[in-house]
C-alpha atoms as a PDB file:
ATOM      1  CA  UNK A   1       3.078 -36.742 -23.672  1.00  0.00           C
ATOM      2  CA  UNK A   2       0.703 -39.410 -22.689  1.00  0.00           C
ATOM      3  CA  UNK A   3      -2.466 -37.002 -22.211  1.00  0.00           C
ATOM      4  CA  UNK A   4      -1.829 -36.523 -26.169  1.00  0.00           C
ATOM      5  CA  UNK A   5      -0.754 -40.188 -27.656  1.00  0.00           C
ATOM      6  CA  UNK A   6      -3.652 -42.939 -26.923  1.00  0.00           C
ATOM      7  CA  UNK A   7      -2.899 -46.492 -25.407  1.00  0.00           C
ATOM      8  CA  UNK A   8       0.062 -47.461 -27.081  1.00  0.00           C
ATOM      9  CA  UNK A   9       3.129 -49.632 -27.001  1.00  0.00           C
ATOM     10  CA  UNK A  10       6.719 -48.636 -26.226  1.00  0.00           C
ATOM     11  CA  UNK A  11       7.131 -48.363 -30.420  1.00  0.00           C
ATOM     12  CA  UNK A  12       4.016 -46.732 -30.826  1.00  0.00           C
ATOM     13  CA  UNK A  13       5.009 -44.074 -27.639  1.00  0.00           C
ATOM     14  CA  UNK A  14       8.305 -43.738 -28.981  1.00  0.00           C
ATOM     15  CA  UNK A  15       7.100 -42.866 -32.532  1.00  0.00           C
ATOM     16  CA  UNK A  16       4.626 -40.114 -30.762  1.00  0.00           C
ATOM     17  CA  UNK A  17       7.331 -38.393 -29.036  1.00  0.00           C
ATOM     18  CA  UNK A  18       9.061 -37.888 -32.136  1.00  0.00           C
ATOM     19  CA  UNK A  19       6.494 -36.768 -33.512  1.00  0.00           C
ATOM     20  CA  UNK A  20       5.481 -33.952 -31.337  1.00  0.00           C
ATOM     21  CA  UNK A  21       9.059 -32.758 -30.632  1.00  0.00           C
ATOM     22  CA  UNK A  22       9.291 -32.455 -34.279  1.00  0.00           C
ATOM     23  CA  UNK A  23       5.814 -31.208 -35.617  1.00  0.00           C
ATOM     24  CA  UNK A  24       4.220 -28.482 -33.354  1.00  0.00           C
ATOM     25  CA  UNK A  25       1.443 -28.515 -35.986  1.00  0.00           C
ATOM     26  CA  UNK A  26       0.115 -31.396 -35.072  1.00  0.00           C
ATOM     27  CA  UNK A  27       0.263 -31.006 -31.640  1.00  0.00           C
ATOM     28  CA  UNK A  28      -3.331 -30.226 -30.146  1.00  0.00           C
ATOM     29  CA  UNK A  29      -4.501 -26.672 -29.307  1.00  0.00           C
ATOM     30  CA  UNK A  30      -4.854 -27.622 -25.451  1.00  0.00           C
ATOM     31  CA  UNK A  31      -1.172 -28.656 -25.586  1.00  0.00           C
ATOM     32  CA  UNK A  32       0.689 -25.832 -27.135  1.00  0.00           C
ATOM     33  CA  UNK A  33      -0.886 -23.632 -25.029  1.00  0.00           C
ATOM     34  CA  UNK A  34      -0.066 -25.752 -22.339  1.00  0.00           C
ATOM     35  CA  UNK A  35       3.312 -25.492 -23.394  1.00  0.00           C
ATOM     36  CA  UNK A  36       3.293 -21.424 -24.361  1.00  0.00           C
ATOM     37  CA  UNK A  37       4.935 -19.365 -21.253  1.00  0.00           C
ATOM     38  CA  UNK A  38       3.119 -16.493 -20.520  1.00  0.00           C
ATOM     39  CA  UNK A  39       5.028 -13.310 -20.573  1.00  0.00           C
ATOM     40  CA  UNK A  40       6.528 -11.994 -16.993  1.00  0.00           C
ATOM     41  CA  UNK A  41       3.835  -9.772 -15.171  1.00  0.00           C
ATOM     42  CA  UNK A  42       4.975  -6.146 -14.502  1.00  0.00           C
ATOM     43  CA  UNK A  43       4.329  -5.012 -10.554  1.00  0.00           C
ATOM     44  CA  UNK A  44       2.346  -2.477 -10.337  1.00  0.00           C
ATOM     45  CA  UNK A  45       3.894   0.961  -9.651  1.00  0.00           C
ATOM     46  CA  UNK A  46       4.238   1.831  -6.084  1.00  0.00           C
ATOM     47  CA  UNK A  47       4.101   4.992  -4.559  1.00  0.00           C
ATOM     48  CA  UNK A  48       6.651   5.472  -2.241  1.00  0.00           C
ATOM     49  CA  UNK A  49       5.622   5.231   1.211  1.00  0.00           C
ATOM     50  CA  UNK A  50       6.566   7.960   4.039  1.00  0.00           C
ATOM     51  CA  UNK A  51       8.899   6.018   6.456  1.00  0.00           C
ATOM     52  CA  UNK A  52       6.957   3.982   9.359  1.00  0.00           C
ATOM     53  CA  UNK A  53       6.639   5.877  12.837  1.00  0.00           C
ATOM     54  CA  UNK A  54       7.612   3.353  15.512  1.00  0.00           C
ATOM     55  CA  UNK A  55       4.505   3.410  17.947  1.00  0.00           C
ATOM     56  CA  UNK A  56       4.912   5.157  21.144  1.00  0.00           C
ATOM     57  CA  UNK A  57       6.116   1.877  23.760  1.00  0.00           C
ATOM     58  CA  UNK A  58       3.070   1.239  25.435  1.00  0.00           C
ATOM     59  CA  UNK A  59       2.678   1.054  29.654  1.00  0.00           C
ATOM     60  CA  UNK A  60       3.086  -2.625  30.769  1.00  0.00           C
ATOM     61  CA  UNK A  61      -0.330  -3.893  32.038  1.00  0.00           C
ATOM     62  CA  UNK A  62      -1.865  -6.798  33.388  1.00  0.00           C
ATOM     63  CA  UNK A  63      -5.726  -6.546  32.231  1.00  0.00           C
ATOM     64  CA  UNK A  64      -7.351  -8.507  34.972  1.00  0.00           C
ATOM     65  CA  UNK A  65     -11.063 -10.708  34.428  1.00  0.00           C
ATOM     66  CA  UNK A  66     -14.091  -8.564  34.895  1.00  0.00           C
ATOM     67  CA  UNK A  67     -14.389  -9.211  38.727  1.00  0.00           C
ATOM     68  CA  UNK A  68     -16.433  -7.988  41.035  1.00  0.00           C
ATOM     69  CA  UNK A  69     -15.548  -4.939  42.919  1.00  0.00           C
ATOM     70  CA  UNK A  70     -13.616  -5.566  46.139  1.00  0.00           C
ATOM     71  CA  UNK A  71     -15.331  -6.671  49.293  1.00  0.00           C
ATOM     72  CA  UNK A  72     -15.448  -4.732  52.703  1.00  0.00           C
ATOM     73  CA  UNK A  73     -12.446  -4.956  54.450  1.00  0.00           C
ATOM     74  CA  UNK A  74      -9.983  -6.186  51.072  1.00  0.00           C
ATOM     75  CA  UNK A  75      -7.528  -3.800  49.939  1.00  0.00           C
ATOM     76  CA  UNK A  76      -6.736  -5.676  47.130  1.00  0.00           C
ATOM     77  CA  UNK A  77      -6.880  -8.395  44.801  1.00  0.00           C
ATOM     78  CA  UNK A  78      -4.646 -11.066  45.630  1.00  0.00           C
ATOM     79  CA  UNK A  79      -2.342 -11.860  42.797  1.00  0.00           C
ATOM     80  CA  UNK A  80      -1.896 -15.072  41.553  1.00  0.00           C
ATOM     81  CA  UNK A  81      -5.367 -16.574  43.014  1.00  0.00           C
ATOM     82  CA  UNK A  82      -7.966 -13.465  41.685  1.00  0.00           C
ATOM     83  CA  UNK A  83      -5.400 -11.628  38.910  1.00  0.00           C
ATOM     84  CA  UNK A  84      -2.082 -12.182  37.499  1.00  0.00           C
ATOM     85  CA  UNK A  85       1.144 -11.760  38.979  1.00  0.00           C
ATOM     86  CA  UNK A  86       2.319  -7.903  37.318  1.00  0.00           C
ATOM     87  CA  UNK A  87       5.301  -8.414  36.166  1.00  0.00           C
ATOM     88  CA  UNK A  88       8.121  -6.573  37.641  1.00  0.00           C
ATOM     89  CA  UNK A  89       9.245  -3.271  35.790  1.00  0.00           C
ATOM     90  CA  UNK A  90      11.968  -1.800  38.045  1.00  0.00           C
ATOM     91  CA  UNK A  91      13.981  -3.347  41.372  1.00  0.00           C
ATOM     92  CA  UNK A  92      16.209  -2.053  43.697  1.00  0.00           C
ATOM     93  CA  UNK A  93      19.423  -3.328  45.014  1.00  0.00           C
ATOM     94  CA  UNK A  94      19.409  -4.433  49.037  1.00  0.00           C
ATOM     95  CA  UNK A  95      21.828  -2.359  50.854  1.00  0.00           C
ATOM     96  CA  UNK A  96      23.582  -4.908  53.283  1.00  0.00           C
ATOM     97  CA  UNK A  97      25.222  -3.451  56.132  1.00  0.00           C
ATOM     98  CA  UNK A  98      28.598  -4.638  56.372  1.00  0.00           C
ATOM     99  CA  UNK A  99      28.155  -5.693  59.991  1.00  0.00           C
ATOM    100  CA  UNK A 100      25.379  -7.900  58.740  1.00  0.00           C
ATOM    101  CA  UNK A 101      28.152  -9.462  56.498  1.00  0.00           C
ATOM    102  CA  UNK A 102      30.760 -12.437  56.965  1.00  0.00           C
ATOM    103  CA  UNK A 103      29.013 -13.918  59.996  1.00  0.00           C
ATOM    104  CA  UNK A 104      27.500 -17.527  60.499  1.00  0.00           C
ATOM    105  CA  UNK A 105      25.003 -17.348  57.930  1.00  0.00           C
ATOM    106  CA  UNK A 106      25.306 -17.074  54.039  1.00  0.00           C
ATOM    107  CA  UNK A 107      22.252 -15.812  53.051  1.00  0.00           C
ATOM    108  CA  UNK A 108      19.068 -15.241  54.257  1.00  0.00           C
ATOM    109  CA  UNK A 109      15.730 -15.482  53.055  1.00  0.00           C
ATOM    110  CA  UNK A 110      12.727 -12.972  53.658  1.00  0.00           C
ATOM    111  CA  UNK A 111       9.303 -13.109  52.986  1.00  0.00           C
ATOM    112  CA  UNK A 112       6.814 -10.266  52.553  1.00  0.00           C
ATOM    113  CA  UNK A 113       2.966  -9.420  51.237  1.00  0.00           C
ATOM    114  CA  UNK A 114       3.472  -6.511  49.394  1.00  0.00           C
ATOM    115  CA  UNK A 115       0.518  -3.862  48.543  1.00  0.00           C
ATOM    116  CA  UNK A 116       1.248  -2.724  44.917  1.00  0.00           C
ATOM    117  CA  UNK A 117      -1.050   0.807  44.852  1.00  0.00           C
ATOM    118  CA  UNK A 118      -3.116   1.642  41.438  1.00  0.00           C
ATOM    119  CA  UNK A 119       0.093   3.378  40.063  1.00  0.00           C
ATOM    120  CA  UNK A 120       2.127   0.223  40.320  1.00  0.00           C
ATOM    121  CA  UNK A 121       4.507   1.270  43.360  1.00  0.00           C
ATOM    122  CA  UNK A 122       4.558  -1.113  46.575  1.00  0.00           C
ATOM    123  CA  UNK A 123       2.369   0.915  49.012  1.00  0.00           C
ATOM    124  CA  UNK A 124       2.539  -1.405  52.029  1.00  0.00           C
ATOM    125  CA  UNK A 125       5.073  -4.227  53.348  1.00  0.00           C
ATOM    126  CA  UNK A 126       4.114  -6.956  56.095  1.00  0.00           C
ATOM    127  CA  UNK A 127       6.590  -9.480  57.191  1.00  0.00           C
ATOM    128  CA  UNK A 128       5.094 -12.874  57.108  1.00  0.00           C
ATOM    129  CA  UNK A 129       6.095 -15.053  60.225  1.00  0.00           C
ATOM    130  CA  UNK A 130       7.250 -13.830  63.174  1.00  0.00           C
ATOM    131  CA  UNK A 131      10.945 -12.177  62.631  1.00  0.00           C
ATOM    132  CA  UNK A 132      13.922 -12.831  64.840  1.00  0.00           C
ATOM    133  CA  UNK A 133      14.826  -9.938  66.996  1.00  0.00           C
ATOM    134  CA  UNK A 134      18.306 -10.908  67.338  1.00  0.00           C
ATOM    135  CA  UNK A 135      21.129  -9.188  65.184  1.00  0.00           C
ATOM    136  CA  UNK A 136      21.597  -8.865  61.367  1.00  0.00           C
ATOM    137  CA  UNK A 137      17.832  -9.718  61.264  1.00  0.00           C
ATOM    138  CA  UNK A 138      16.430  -6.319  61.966  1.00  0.00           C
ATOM    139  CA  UNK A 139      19.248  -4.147  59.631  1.00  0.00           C
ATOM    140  CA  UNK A 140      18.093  -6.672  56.894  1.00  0.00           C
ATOM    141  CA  UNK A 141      14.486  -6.176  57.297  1.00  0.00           C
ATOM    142  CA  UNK A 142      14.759  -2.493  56.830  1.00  0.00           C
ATOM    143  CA  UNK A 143      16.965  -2.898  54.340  1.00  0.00           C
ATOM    144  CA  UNK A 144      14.887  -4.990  52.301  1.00  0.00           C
ATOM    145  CA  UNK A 145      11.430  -2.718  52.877  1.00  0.00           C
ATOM    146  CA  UNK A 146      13.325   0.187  51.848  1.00  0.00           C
ATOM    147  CA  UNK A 147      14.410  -1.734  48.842  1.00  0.00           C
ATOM    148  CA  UNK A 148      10.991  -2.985  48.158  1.00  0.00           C
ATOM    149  CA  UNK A 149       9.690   0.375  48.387  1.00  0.00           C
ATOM    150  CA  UNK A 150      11.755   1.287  45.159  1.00  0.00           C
ATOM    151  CA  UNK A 151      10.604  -1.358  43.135  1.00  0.00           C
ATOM    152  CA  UNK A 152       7.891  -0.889  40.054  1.00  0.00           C
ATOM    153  CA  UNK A 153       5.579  -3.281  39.216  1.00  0.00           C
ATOM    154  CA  UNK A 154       2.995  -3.039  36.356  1.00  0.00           C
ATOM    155  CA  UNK A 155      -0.247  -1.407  36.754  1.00  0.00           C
ATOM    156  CA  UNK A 156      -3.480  -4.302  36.779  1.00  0.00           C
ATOM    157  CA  UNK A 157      -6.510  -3.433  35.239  1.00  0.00           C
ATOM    158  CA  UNK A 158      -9.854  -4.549  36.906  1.00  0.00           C
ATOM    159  CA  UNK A 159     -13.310  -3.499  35.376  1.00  0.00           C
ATOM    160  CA  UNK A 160     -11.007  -1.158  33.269  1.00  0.00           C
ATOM    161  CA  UNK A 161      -9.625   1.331  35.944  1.00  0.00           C
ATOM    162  CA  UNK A 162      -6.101   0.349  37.772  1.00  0.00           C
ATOM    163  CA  UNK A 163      -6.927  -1.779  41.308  1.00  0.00           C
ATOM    164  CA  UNK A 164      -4.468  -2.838  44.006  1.00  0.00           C
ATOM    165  CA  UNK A 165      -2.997  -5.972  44.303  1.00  0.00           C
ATOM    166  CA  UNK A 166      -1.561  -8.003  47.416  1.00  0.00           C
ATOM    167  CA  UNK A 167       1.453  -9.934  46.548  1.00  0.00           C
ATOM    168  CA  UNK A 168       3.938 -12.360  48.439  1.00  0.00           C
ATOM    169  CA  UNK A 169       7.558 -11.200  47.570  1.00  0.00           C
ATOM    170  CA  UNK A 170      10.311 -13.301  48.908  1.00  0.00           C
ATOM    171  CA  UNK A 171      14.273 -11.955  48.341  1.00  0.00           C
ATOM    172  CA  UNK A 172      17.669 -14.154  49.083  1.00  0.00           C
ATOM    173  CA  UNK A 173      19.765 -11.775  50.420  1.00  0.00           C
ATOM    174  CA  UNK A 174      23.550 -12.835  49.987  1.00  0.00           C
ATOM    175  CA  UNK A 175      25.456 -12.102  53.271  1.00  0.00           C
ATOM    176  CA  UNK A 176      29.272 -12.951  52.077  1.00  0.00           C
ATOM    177  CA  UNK A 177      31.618 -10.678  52.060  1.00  0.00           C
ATOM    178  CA  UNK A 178      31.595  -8.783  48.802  1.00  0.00           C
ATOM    179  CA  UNK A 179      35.186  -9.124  47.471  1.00  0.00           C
ATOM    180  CA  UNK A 180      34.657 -13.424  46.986  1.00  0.00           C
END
């Protein structure tokens, strides 16, 4: 209303709006069609769409940097310092033998380096540090290798081919009795 009515005074303002809300006629041509609605757009017809295919689910990866091809005497990338860590795809559960239960100790906690092959499957296990000889020590450590050696881990990409990567896997093994 004021874009219409020059400087004016509450009267003279008052007097304008009357005006216009009574006589469209005199209203100027930039303000009625201002004040016109334009009729509702139609969509366009649409052709019905086949249903989406979901994509097939893709392989988990871990696309390393362009390194350089592995030194003499490396079997692998190390993961975490060269590539990522692959994530883990499939575990195992760690058979306990039930003499290895209910003693002294709780748990127990067992580090390897793991070689995960081009394919994604742990190839090799080392023990890092020197392991106890004494009873449950050695039933646990082949009970956690042949664990380990059922896990899946995603394959890595290096230089775009799959490459082997070295890997420090550590497990908590719970040694309570199983019906607490």
């Amino acid at each position: 209303m004021m874009a219409v009515c020059p400087r004016a005074g509450v009267a003279l303002m008052l007097s304008c709006a009357l005006l216009m809300s009574a006589a469209p006629a005199f209203w100027p041509a930039a303000a009625v069609a201002a004040t016109k609605k334009a009729p509702p757009k139609k969509p366009a017809p649409t052709k019905k769409a086949a249903p989406k295919k979901k994509p097939a689910p893709r392989k988990k990866r871990v696309v390393g940097l362009d390194l350089p091809p592995l030194p003499a005497g490396k079997t692998c990338y190390q993961a975490g310092a060269q590539v990522p860590e692959p994530p883990l795809i499939k575990s195992a559960e760690i058979k306990v033998p039930d003499k290895a239960r209910g003693g002294p100790l709780r748990s127990a906690l067992l580090v390897y380096e793991a070689t995960i092959d081009k394919s994604g499957r742990i190839s090799e296990v080392k023990t890092l540090g020197a392991p106890p000889q004494e009873p449950p020590w050695p039933e646990l450590r082949d009970a956690a290798i042949r664990a380990l050696k059922e896990y899946k881990y995603a394959k890595t990409i290096v230089r775009g081919a799959a490459a082997p990567v070295c890997l420090i896997v550590s497990l908590n093994i719970d040694l309570r009795h199983e019906d607490r």
